[in-house]
N, C-alpha and C. Protein backbone atom coordinates (compact mmCIF):
# COMPACT_ATOMS: atom_id res chain seq x y z
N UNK A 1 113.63 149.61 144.81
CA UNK A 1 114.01 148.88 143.60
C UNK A 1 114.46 147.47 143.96
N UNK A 2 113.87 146.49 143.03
CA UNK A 2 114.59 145.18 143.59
C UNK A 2 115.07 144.62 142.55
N UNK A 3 116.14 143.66 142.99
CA UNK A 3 117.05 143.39 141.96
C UNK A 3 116.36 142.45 140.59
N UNK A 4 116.57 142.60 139.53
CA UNK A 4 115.95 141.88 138.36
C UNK A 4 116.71 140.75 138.15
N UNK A 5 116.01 139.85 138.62
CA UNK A 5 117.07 138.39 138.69
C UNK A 5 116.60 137.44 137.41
N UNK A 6 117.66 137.10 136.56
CA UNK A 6 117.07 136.65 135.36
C UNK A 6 116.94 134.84 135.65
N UNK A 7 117.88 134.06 136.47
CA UNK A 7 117.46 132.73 137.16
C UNK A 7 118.33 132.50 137.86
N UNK A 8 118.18 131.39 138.98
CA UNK A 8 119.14 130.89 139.70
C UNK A 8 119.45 129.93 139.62
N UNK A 9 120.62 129.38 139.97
CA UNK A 9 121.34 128.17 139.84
C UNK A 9 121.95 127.31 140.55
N UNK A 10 121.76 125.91 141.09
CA UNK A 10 121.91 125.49 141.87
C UNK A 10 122.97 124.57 141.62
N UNK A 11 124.13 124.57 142.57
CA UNK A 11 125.31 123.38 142.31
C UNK A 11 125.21 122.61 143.77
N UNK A 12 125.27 121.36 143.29
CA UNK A 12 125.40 120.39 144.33
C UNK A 12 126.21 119.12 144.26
N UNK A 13 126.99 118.86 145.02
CA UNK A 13 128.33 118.34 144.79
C UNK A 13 128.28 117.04 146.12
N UNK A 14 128.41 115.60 145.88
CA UNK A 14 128.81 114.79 146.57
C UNK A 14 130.19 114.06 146.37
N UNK A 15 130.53 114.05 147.22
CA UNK A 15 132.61 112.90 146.66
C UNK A 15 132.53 111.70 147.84
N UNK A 16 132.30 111.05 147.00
CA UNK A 16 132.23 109.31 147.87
C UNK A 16 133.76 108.57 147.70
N UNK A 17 134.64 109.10 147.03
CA UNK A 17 135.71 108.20 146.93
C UNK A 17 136.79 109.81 146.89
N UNK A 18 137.51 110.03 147.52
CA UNK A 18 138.24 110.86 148.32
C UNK A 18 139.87 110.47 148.19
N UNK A 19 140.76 110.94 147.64
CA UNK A 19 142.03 110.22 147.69
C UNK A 19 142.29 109.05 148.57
N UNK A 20 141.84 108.11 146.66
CA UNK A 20 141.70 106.62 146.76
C UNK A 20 141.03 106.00 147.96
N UNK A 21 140.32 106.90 148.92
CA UNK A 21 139.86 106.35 150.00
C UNK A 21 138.16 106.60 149.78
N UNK A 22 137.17 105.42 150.14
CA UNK A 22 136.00 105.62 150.54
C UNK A 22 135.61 106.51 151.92
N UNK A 23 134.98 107.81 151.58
CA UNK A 23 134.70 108.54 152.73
C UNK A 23 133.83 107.84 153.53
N UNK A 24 133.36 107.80 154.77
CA UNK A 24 132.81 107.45 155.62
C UNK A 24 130.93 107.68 155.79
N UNK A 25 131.54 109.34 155.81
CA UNK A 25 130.32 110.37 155.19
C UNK A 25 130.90 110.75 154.08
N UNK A 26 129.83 110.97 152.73
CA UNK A 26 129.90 111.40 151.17
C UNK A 26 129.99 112.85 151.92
N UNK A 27 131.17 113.64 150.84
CA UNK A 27 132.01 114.89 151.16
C UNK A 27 130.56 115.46 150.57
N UNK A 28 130.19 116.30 151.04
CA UNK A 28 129.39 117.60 150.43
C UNK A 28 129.08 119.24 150.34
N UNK A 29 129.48 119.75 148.62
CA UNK A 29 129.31 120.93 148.70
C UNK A 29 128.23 121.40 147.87
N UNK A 30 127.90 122.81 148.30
CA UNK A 30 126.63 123.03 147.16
C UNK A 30 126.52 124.41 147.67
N UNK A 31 126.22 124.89 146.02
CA UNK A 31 126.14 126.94 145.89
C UNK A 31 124.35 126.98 145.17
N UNK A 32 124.04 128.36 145.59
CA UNK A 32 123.14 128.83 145.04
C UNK A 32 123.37 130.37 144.36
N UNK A 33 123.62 130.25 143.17
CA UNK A 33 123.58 131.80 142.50
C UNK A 33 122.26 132.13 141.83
N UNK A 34 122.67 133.77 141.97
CA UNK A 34 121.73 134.62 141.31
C UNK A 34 122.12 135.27 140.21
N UNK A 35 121.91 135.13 138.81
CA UNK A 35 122.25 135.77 138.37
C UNK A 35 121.06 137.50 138.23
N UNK A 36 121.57 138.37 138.24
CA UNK A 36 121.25 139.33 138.29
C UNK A 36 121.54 140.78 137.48
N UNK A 37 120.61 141.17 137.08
CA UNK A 37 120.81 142.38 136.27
C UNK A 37 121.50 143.37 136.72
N UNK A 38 122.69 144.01 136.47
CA UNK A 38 123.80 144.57 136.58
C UNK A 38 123.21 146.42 136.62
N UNK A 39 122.71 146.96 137.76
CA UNK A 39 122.12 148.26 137.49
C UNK A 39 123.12 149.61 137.03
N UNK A 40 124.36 148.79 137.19
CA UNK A 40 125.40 150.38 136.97
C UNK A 40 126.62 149.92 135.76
N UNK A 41 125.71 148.82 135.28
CA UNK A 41 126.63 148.37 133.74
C UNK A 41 126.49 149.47 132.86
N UNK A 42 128.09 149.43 132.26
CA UNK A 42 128.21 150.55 131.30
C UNK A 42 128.62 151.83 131.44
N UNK A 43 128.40 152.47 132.67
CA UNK A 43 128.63 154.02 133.02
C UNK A 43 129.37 153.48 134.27
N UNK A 44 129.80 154.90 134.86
CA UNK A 44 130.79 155.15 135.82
C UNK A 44 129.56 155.86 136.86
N UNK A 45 129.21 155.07 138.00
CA UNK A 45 128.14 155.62 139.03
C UNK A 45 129.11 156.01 140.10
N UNK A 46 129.11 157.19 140.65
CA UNK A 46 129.79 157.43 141.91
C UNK A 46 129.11 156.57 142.92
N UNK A 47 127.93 156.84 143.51
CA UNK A 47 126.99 156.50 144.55
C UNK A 47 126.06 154.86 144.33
N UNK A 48 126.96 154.15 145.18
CA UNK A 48 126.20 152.54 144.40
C UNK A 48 125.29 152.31 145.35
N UNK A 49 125.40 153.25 146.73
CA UNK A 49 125.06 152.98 148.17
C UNK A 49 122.96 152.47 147.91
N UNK A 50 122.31 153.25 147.00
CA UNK A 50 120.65 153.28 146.70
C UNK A 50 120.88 151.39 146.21
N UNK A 51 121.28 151.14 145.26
CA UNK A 51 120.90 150.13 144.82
C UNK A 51 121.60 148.73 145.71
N UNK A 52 122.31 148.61 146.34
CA UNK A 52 122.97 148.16 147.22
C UNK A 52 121.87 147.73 148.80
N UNK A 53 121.86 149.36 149.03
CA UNK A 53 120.97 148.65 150.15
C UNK A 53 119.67 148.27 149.96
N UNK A 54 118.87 147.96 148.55
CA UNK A 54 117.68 147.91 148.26
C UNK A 54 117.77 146.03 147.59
N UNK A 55 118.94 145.87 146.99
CA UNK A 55 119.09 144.80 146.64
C UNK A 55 119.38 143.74 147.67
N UNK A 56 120.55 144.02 148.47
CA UNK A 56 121.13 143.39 149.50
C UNK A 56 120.03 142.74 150.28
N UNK A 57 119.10 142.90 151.00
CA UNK A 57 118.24 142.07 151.75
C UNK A 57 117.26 141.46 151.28
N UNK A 58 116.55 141.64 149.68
CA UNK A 58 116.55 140.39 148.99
C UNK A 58 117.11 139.57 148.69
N UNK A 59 118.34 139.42 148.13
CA UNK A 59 119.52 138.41 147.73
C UNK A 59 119.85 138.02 149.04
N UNK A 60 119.51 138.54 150.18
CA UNK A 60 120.16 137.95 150.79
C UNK A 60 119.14 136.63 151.62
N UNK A 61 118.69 137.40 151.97
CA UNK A 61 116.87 136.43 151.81
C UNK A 61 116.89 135.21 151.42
N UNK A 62 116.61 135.62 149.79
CA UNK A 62 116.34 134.60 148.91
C UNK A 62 117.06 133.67 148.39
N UNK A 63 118.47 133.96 149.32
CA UNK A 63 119.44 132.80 148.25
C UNK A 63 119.75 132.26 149.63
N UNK A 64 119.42 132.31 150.61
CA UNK A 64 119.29 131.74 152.10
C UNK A 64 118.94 130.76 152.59
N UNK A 65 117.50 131.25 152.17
CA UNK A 65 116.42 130.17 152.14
C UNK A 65 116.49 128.94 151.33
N UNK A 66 117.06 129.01 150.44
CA UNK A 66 117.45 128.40 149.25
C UNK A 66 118.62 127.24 149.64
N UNK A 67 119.52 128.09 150.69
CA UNK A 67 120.83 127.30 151.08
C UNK A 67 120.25 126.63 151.82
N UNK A 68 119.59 127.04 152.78
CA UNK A 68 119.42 125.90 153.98
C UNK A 68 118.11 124.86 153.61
N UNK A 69 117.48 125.38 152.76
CA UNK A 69 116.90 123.69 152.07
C UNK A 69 117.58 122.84 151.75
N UNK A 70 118.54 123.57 150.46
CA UNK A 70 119.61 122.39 150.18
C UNK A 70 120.40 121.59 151.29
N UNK A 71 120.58 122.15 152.44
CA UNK A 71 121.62 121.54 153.44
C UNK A 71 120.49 121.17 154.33
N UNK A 72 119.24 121.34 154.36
CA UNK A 72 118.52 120.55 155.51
C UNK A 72 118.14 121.46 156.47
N UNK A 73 119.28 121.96 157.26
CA UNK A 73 119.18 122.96 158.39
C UNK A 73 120.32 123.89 158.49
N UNK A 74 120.20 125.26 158.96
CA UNK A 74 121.06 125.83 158.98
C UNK A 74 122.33 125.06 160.09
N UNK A 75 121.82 124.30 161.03
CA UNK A 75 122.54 123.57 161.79
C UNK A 75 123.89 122.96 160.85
N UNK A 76 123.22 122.18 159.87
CA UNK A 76 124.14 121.19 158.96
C UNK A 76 125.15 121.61 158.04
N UNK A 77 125.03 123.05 158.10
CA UNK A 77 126.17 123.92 157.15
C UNK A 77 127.36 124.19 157.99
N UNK A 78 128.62 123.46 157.55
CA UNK A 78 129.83 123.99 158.67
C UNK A 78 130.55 124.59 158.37
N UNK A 79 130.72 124.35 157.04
CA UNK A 79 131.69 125.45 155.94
C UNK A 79 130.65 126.93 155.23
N UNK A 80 131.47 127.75 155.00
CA UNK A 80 130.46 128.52 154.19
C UNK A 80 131.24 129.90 153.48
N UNK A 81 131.06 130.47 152.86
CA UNK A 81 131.61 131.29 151.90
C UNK A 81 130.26 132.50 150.87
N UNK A 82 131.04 133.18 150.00
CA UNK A 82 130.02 133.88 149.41
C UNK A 82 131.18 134.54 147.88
N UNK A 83 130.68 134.54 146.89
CA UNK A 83 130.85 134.91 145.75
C UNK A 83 130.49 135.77 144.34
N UNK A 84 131.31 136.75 144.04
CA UNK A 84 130.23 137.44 142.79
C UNK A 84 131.61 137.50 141.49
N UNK A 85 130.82 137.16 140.51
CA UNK A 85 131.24 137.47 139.31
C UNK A 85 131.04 138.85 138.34
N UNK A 86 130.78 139.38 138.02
CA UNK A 86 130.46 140.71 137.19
C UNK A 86 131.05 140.59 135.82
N UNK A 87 129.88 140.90 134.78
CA UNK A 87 129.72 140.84 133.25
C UNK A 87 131.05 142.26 132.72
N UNK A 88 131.61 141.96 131.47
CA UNK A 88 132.41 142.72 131.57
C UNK A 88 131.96 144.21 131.03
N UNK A 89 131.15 144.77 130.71
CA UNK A 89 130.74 145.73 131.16
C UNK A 89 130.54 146.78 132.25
N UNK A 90 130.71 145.66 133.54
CA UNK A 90 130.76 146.09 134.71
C UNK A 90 132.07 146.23 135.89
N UNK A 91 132.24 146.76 137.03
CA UNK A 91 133.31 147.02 137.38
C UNK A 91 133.10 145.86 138.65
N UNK A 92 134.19 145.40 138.72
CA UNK A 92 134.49 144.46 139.76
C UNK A 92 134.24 145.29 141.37
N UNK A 93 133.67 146.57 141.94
CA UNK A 93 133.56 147.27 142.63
C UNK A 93 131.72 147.19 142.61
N UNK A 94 131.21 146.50 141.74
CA UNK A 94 129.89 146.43 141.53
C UNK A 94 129.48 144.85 142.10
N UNK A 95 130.84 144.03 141.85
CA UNK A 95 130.84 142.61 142.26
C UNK A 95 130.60 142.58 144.02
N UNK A 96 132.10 143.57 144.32
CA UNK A 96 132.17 143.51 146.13
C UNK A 96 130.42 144.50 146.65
N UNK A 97 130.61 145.60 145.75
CA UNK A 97 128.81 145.75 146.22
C UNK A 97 127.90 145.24 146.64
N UNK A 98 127.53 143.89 145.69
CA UNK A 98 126.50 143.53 146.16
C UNK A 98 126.62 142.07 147.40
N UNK A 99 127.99 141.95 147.18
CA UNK A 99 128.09 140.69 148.43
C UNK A 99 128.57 141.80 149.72
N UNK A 100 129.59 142.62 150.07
CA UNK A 100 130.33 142.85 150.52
C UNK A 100 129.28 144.18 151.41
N UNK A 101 127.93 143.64 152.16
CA UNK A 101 127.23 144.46 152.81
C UNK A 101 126.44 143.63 153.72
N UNK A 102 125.84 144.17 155.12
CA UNK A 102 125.69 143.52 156.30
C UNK A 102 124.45 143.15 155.64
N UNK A 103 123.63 143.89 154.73
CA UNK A 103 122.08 143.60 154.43
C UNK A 103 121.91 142.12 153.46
N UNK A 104 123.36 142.03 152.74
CA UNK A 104 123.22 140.43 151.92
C UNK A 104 123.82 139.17 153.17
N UNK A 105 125.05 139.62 153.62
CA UNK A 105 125.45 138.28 154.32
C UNK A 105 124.92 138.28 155.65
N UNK A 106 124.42 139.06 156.39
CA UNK A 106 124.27 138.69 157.66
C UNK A 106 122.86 137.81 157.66
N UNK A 107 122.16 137.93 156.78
CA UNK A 107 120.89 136.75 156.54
C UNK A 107 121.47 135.22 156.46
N UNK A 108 122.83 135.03 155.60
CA UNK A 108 123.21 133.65 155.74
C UNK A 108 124.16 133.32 157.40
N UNK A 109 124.56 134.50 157.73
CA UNK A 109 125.73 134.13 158.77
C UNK A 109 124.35 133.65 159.97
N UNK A 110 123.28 134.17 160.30
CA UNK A 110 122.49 134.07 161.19
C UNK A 110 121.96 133.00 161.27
N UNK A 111 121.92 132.86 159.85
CA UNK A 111 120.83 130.88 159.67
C UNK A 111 121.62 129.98 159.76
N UNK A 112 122.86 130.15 159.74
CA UNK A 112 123.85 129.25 160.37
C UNK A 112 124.41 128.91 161.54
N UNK A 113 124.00 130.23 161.98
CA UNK A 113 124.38 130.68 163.55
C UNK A 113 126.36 130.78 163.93
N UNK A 114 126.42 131.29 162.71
CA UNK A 114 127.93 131.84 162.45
C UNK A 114 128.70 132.45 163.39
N UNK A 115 130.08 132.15 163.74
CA UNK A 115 130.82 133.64 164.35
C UNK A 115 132.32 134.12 163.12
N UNK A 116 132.35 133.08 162.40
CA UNK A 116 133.20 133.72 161.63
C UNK A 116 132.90 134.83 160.74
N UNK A 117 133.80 135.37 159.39
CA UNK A 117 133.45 136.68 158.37
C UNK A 117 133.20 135.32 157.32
N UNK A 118 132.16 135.51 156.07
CA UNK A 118 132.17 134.98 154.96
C UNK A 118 133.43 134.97 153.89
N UNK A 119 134.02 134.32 154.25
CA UNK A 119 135.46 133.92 152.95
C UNK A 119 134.55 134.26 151.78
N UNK A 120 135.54 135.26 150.69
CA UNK A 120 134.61 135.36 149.20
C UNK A 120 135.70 135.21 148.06
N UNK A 121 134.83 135.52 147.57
CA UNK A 121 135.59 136.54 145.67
C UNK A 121 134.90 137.26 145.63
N UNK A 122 135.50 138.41 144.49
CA UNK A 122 134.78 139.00 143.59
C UNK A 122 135.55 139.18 142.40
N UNK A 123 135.03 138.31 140.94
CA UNK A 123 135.95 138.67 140.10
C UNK A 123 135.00 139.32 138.65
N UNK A 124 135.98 139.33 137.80
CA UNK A 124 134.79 139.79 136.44
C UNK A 124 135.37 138.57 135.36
N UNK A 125 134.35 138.32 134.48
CA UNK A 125 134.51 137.38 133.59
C UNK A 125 133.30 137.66 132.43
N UNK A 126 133.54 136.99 131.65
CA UNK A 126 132.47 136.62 130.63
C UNK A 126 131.35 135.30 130.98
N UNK A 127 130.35 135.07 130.10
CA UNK A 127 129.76 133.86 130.72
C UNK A 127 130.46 132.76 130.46
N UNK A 128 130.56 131.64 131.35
CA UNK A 128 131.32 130.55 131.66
C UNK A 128 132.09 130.85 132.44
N UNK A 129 132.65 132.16 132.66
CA UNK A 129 133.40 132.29 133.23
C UNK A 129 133.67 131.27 135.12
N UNK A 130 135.07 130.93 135.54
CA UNK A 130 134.93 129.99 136.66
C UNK A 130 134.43 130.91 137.59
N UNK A 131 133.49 130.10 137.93
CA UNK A 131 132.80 130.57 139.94
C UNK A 131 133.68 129.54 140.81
N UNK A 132 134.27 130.65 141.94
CA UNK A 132 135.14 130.09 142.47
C UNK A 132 134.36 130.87 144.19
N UNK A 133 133.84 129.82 144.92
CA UNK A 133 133.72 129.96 145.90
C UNK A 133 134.49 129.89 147.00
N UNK A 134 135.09 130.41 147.81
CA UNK A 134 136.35 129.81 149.17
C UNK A 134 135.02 129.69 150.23
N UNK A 135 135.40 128.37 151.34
CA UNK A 135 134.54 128.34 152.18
C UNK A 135 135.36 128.27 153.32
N UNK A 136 135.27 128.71 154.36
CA UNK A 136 135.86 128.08 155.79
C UNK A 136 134.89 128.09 156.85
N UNK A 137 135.78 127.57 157.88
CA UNK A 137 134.60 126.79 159.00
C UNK A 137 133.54 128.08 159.32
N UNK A 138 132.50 127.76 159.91
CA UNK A 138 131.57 128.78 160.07
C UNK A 138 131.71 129.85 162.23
N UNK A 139 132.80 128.78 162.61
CA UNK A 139 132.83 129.40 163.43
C UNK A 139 134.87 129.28 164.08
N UNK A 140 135.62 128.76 163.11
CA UNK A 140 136.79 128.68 163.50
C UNK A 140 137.27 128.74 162.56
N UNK A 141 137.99 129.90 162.18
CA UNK A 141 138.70 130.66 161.29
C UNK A 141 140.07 129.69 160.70
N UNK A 142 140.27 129.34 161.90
CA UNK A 142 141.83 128.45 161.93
C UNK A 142 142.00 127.23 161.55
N UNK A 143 140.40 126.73 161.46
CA UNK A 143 140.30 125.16 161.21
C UNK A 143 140.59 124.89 159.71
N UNK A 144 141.61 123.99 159.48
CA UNK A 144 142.08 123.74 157.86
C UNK A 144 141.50 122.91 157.27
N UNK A 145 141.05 121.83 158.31
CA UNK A 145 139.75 120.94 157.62
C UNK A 145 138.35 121.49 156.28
N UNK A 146 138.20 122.56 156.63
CA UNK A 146 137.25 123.16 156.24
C UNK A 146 137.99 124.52 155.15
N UNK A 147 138.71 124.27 154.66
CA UNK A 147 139.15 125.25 153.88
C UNK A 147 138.53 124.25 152.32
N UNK A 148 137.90 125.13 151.94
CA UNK A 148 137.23 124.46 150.65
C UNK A 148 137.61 125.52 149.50
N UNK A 149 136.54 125.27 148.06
CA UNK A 149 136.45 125.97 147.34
C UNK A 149 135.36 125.08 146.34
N UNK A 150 134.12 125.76 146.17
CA UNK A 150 133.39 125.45 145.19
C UNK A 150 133.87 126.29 143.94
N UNK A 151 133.99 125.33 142.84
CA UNK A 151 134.22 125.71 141.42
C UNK A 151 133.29 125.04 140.58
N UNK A 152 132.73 125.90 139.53
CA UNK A 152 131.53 125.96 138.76
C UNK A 152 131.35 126.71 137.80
N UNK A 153 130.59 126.86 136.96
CA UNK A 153 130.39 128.16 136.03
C UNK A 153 129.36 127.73 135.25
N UNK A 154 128.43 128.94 134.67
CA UNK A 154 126.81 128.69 134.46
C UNK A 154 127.24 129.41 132.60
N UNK A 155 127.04 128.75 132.02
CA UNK A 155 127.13 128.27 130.82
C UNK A 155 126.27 129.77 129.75
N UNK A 156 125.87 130.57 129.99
CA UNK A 156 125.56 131.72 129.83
C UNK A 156 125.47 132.84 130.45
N UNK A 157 126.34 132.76 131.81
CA UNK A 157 126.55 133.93 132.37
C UNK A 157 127.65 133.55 133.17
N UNK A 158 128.49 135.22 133.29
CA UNK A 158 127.09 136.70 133.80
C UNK A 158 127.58 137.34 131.64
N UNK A 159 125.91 137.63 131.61
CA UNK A 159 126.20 138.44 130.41
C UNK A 159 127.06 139.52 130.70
N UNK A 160 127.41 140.55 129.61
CA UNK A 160 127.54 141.30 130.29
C UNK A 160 127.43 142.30 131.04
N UNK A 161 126.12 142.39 130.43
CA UNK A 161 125.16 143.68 132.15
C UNK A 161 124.66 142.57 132.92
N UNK A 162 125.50 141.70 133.54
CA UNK A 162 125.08 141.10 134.67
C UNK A 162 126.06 140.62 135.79
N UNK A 163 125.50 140.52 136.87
CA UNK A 163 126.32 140.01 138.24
C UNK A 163 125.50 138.58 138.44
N UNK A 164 126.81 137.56 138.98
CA UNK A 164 126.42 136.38 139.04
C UNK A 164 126.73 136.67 140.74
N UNK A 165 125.69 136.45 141.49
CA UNK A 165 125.83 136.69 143.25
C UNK A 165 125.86 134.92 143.80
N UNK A 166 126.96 134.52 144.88
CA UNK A 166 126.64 133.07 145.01
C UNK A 166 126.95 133.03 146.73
N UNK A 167 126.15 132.30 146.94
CA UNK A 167 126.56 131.47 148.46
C UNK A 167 126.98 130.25 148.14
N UNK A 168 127.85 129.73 148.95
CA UNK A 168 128.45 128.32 148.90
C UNK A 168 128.61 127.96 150.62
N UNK A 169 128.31 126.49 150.37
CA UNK A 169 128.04 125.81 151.93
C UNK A 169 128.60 124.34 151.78
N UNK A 170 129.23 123.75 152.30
CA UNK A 170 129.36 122.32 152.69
C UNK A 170 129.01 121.69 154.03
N UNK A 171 128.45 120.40 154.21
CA UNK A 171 128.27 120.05 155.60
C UNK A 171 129.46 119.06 156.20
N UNK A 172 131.15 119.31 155.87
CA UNK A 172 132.03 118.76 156.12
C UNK A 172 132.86 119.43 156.02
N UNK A 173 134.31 119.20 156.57
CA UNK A 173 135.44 119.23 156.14
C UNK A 173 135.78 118.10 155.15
N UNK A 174 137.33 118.35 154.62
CA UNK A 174 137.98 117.55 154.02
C UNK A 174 137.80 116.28 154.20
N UNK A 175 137.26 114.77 153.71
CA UNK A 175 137.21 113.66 154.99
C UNK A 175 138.84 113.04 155.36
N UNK A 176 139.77 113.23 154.78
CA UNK A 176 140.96 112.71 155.13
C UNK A 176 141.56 113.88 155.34
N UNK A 177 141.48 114.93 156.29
CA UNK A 177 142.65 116.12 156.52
C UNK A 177 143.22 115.42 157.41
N UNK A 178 144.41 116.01 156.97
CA UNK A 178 145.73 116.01 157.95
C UNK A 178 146.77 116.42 158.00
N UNK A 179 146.58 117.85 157.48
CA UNK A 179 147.58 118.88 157.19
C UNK A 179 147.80 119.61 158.72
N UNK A 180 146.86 119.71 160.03
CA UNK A 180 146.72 119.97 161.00
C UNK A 180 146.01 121.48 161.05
N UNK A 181 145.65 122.19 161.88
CA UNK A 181 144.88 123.34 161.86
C UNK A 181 146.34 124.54 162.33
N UNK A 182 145.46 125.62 161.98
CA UNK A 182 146.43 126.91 162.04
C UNK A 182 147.41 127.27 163.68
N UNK A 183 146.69 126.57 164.78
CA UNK A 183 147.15 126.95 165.84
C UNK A 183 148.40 125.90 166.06
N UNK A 184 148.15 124.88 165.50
CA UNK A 184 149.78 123.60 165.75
C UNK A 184 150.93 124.47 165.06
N UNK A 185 150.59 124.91 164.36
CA UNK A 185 151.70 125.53 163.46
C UNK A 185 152.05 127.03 164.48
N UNK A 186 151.59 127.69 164.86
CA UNK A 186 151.22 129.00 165.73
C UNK A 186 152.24 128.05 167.34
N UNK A 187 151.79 127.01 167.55
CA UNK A 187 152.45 126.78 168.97
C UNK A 187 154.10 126.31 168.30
N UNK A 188 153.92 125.51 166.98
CA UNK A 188 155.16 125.36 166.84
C UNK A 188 155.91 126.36 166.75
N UNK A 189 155.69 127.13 166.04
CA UNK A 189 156.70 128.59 166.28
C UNK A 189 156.76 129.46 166.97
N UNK A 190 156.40 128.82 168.21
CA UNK A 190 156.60 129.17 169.75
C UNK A 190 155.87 130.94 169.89
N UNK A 191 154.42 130.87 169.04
CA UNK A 191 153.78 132.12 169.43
C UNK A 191 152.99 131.78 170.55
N UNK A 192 152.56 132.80 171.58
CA UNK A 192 151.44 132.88 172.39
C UNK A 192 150.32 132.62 171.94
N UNK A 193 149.40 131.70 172.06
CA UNK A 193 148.09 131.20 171.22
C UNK A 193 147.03 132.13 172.63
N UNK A 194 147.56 133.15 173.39
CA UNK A 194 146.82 133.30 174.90
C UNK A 194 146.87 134.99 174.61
N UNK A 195 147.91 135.40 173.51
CA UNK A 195 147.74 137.05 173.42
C UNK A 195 147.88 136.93 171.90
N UNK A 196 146.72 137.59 171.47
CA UNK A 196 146.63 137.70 169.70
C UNK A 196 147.32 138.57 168.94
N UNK A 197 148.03 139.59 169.42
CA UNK A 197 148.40 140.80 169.32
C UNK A 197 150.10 140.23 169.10
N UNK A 198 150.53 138.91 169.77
CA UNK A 198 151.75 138.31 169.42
C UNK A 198 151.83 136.93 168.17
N UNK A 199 150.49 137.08 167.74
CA UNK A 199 150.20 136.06 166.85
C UNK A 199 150.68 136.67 165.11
């Protein structure tokens, strides 16, 4: 079975003027959703595991391919994240379903050449409802530069037998951070940055 995708939607985001400052490089973020027909809207399914693993490596595929056009190369994506909305008909357990499996994200973590986990959501809403993407660095968990969030929302969805599925990517951090990254703060409070287990 493959997922019945009614269209996708593309957000793409440049910021050339950055608290009061001209960025250097134009800040850039940009998502690709799916909205998608909701297979267990309405009823209470014990077993989501059939439609899950049948959906998952299309979506994951196809909204991939999709990202790394928009960004050029999987090289050029440094931030990255993943997101689902669910129609209210549906259970927010239908949202983490369809992101929250090796067969949807490990297609984007690979084309990026990732070592971090995909920062997400999963929430339920009506259509308009906000898409709220979290992104962090693609291979340093700790880096604060790269703590993002794409926000958006597609103006007729998710109906409500539908799931809105999203990847989100930027090819930057913040251009003026200087809040410092997670480990200055970790040495300031005199933890071992050398045993994780005291972190």
């Amino acid at each position: 079975m493959d997922p019945e995708i009614r269209k996708i939607v593309t957000f793409d985001e440049e910021v050339f003027i950055e608290g009061f400052r001209k960025a250097d490089v134009p800040w850039r973020m940009f998502a690709v959703a799916a909205v998608v027909q909701n297979p267990w809207a309405g009823r209470y399914v014990e077993d989501l595991r059939p439609e899950i693993r049948s959906f998952g490596p299309v979506l994951g595929e196809l909204m991939t391919e999709r990202m790394i056009k928009l960004a050029g190369s999987g090289a050029a994506i440094e931030a990255y994240g993943k997101a689902a909305v669910v129609g209210l008909d549906g259970e927010v357990e239908h949202a983490s379903g369809l992101i929250h499996t090796l067969r949807f994200g490990n297609h984007y973590r690979q084309a990026v050449g990732a070592k971090s986990y995909l920062a997400f959501t999963n929430t339920r809403g009506p259509a308009n409802a906000p898409i709220m993407v979290p992104l962090m660095d693609k291979n340093d968990a700790g880096r604060r530069s790269h703590y993002l969030t794409i926000q958006f929302a597609i103006a007729d969805a998710p109906r409500a037998d539908e799931i809105v599925v999203v990847l989100g990517g930027a090819t930057s951090g913040r251009p003026f951070h200087r809040i410092g990254d997670r480990y200055q703060d970790l040495e300031e409070m005199g933890h071992d940055l050398d045993n994780p287990a005291a972190v």
